[in-house]
N, C-alpha and C. Protein backbone atom coordinates (compact mmCIF):
# COMPACT_ATOMS: atom_id res chain seq x y z
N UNK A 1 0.85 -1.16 0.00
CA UNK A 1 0.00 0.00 0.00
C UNK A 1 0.89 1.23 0.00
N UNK A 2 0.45 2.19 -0.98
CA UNK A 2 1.46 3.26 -1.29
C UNK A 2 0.27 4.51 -0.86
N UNK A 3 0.45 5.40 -0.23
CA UNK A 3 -0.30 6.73 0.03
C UNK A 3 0.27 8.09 0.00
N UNK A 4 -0.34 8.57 -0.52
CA UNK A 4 0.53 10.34 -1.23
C UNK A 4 -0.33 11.28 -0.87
N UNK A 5 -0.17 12.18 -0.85
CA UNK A 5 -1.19 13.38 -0.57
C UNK A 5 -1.11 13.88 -1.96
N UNK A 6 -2.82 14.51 -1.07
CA UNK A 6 -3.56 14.90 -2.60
C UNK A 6 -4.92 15.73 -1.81
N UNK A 7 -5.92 16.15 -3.05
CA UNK A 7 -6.71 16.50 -2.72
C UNK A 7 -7.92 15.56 -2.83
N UNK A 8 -9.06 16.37 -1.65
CA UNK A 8 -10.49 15.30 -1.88
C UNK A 8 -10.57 15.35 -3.36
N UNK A 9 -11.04 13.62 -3.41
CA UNK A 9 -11.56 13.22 -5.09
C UNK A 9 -10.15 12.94 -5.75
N UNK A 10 -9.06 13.17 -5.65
CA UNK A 10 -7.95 12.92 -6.36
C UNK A 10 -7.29 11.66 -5.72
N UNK A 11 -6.73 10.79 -6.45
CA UNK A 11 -6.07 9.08 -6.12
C UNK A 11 -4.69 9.26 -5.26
N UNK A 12 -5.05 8.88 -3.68
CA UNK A 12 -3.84 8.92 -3.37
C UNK A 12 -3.17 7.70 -2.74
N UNK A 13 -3.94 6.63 -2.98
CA UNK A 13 -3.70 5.28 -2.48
C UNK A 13 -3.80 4.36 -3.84
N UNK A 14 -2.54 3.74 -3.93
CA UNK A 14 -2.93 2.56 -4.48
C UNK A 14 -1.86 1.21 -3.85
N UNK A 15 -3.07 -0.25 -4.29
CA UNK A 15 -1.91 -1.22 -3.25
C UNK A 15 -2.70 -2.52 -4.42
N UNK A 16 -1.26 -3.82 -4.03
CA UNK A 16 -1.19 -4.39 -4.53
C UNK A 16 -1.40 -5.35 -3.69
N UNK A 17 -1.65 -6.29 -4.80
CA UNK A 17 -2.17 -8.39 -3.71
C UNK A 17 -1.75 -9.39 -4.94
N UNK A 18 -0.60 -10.38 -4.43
CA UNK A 18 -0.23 -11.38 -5.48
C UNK A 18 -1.05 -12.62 -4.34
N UNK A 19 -1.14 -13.66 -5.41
CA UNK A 19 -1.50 -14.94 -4.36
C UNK A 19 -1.15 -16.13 -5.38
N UNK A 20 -1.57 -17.14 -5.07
CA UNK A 20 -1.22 -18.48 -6.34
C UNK A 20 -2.38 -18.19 -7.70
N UNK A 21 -3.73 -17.60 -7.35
CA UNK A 21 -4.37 -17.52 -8.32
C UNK A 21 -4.50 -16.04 -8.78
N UNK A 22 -3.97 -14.82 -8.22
CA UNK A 22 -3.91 -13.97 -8.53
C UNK A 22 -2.97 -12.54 -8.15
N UNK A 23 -3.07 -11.70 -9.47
CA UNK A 23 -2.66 -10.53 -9.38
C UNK A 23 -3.13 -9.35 -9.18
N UNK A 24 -3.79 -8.57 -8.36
CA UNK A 24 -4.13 -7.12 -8.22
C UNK A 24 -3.66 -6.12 -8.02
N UNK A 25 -4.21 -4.84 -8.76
CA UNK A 25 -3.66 -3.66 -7.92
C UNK A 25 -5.19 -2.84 -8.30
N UNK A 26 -5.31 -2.19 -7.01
CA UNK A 26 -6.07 -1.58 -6.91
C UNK A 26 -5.85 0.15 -6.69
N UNK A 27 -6.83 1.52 -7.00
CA UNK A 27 -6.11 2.38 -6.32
C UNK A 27 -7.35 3.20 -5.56
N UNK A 28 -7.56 4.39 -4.29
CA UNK A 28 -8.35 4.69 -4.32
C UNK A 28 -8.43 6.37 -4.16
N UNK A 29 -9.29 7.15 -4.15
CA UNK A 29 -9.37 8.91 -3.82
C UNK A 29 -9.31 8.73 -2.72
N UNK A 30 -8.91 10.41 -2.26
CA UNK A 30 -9.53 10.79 -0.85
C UNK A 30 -10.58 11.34 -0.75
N UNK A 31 -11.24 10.67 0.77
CA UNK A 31 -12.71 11.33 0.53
C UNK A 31 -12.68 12.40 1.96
N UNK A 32 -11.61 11.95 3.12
CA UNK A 32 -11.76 12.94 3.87
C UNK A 32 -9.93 12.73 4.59
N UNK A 33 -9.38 14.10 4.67
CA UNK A 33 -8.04 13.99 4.86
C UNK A 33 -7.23 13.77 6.27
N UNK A 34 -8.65 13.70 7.20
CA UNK A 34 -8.78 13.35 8.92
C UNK A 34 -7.65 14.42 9.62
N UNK A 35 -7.65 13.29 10.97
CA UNK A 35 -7.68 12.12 11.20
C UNK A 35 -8.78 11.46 11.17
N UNK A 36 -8.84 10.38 11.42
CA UNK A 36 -8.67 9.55 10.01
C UNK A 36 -8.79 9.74 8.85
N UNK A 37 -7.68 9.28 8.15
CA UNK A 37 -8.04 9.38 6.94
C UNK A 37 -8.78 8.38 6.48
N UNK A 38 -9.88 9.04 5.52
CA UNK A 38 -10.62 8.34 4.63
C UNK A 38 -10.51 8.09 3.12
N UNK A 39 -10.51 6.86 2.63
CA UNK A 39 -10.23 6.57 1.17
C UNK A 39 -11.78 6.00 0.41
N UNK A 40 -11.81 6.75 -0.86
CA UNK A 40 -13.40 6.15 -1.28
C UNK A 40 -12.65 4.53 -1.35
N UNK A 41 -14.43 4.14 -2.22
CA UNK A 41 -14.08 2.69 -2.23
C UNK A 41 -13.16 2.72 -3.73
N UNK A 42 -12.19 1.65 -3.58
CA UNK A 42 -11.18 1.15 -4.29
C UNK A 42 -11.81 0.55 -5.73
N UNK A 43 -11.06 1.18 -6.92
CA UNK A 43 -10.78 0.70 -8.46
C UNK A 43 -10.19 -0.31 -8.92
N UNK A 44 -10.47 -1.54 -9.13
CA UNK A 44 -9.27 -1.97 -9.85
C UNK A 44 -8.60 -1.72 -10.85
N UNK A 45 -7.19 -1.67 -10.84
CA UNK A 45 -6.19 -0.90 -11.91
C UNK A 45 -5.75 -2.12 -13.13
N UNK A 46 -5.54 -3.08 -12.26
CA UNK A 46 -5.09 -4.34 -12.83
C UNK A 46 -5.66 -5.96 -12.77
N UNK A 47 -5.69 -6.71 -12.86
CA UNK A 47 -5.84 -8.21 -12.73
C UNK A 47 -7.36 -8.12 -13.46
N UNK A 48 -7.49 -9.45 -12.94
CA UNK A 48 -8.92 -10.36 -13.35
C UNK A 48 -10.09 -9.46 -11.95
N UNK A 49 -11.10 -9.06 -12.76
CA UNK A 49 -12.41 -8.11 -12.46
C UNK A 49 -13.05 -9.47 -11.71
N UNK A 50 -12.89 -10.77 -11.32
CA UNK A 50 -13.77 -11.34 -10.47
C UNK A 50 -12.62 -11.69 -9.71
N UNK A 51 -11.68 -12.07 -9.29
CA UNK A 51 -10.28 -12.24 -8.44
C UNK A 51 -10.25 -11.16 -7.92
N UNK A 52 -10.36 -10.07 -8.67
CA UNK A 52 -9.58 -8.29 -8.11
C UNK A 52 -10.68 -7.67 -8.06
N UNK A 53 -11.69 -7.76 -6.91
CA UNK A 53 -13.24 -6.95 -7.08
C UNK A 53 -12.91 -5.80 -6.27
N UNK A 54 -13.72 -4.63 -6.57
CA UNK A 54 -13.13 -3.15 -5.96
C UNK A 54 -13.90 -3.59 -4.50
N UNK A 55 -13.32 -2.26 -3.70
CA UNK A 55 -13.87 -2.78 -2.60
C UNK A 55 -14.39 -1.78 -1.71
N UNK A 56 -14.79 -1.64 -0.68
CA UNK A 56 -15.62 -0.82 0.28
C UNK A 56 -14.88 0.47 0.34
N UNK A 57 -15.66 2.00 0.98
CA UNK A 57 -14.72 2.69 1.35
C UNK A 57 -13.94 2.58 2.94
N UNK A 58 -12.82 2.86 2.86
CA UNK A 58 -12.19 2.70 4.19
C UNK A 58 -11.99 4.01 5.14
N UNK A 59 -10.95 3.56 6.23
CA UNK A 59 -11.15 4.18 7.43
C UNK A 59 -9.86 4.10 7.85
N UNK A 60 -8.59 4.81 7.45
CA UNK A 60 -7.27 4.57 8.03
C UNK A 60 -7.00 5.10 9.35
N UNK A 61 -6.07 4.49 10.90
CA UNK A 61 -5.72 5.53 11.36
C UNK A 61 -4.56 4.87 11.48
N UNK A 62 -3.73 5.70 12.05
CA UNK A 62 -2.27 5.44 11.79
C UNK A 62 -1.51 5.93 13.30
N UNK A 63 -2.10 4.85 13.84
CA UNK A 63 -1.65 5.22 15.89
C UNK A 63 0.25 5.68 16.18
N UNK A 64 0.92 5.01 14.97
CA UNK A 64 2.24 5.39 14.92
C UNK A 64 2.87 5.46 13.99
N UNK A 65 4.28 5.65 13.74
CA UNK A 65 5.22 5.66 12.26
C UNK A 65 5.06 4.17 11.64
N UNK A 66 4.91 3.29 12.36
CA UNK A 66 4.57 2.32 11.85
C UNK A 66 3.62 0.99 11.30
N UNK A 67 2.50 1.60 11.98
CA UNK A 67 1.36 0.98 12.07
C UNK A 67 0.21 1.64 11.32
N UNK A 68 -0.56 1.04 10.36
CA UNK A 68 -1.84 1.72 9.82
C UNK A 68 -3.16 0.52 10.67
N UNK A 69 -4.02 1.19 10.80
CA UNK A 69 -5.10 0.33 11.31
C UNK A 69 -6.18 0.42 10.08
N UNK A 70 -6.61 -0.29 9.22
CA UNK A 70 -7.75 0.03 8.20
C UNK A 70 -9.46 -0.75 9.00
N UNK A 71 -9.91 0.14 8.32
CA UNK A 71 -11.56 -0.68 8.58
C UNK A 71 -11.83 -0.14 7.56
N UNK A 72 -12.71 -1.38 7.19
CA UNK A 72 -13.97 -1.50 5.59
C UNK A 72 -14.93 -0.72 5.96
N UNK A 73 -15.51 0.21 5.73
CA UNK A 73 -16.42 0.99 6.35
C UNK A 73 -17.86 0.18 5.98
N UNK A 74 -19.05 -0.38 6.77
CA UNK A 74 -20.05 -1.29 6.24
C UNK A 74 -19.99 -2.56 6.04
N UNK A 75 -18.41 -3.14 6.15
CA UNK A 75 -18.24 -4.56 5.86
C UNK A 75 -18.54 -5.64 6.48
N UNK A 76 -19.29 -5.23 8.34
CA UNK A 76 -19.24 -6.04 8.94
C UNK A 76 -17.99 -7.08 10.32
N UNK A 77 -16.83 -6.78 9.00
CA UNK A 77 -15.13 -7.33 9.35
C UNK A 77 -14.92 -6.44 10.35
N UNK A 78 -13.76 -6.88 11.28
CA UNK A 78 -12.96 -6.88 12.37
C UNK A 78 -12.24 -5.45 11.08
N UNK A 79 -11.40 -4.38 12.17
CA UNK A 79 -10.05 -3.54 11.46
C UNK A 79 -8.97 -4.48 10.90
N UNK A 80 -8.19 -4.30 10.55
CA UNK A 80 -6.77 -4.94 10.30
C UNK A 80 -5.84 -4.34 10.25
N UNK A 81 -5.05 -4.72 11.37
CA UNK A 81 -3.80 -4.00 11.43
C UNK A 81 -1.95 -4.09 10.54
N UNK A 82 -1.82 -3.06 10.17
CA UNK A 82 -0.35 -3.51 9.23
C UNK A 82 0.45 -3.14 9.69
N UNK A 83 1.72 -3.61 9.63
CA UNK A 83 2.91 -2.73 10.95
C UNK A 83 3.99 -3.15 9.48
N UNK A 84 4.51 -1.73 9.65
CA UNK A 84 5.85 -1.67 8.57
C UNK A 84 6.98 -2.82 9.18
N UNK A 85 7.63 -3.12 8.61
CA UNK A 85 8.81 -3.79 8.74
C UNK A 85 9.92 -3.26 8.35
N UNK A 86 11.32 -3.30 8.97
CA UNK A 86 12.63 -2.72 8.21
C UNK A 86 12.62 -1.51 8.11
């Protein structure tokens, strides 16, 4: 996951997913520049349109330099947490 600043409505996220059956990249706008930041729901840029389905809008917060916390906004799902490495 790559994130840039930008303005509302302009793409400042895009992220990628390999697996055995597939390749994605997806990218998404900003819809609000927070805290939290908010990303609309996600485009796919690349892969197979039923493997690589766009997806909800999200809910970033980012408790430290290294940690993003996302939630699917409506999805039901638990957050998920990512912690940089290296």
């Amino acid at each position: 996951m790559t994130i840039t600043q930008g303005e509302r409505g302009e793409q400042v996220m895009t992220l990628s997913g390999t697996g055995p059956s597939y390749d994605c990249r997806w990218s998404a706008t900003l819809r609000a520049p927070g805290p939290p930041l908010e990303l609309g729901p996600t485009s796919v840029t690349f892969g197979d349109p039923v493997s690589c389905s766009p997806g909800r809008w999200r809910r970033l917060e980012m408790p430290d330099d290294h940690t993003v916390v996302r939630e699917l906004v409506g999805s039901g799902g638990a957050p998920v947490t990512y912690t940089k490495t290296g």
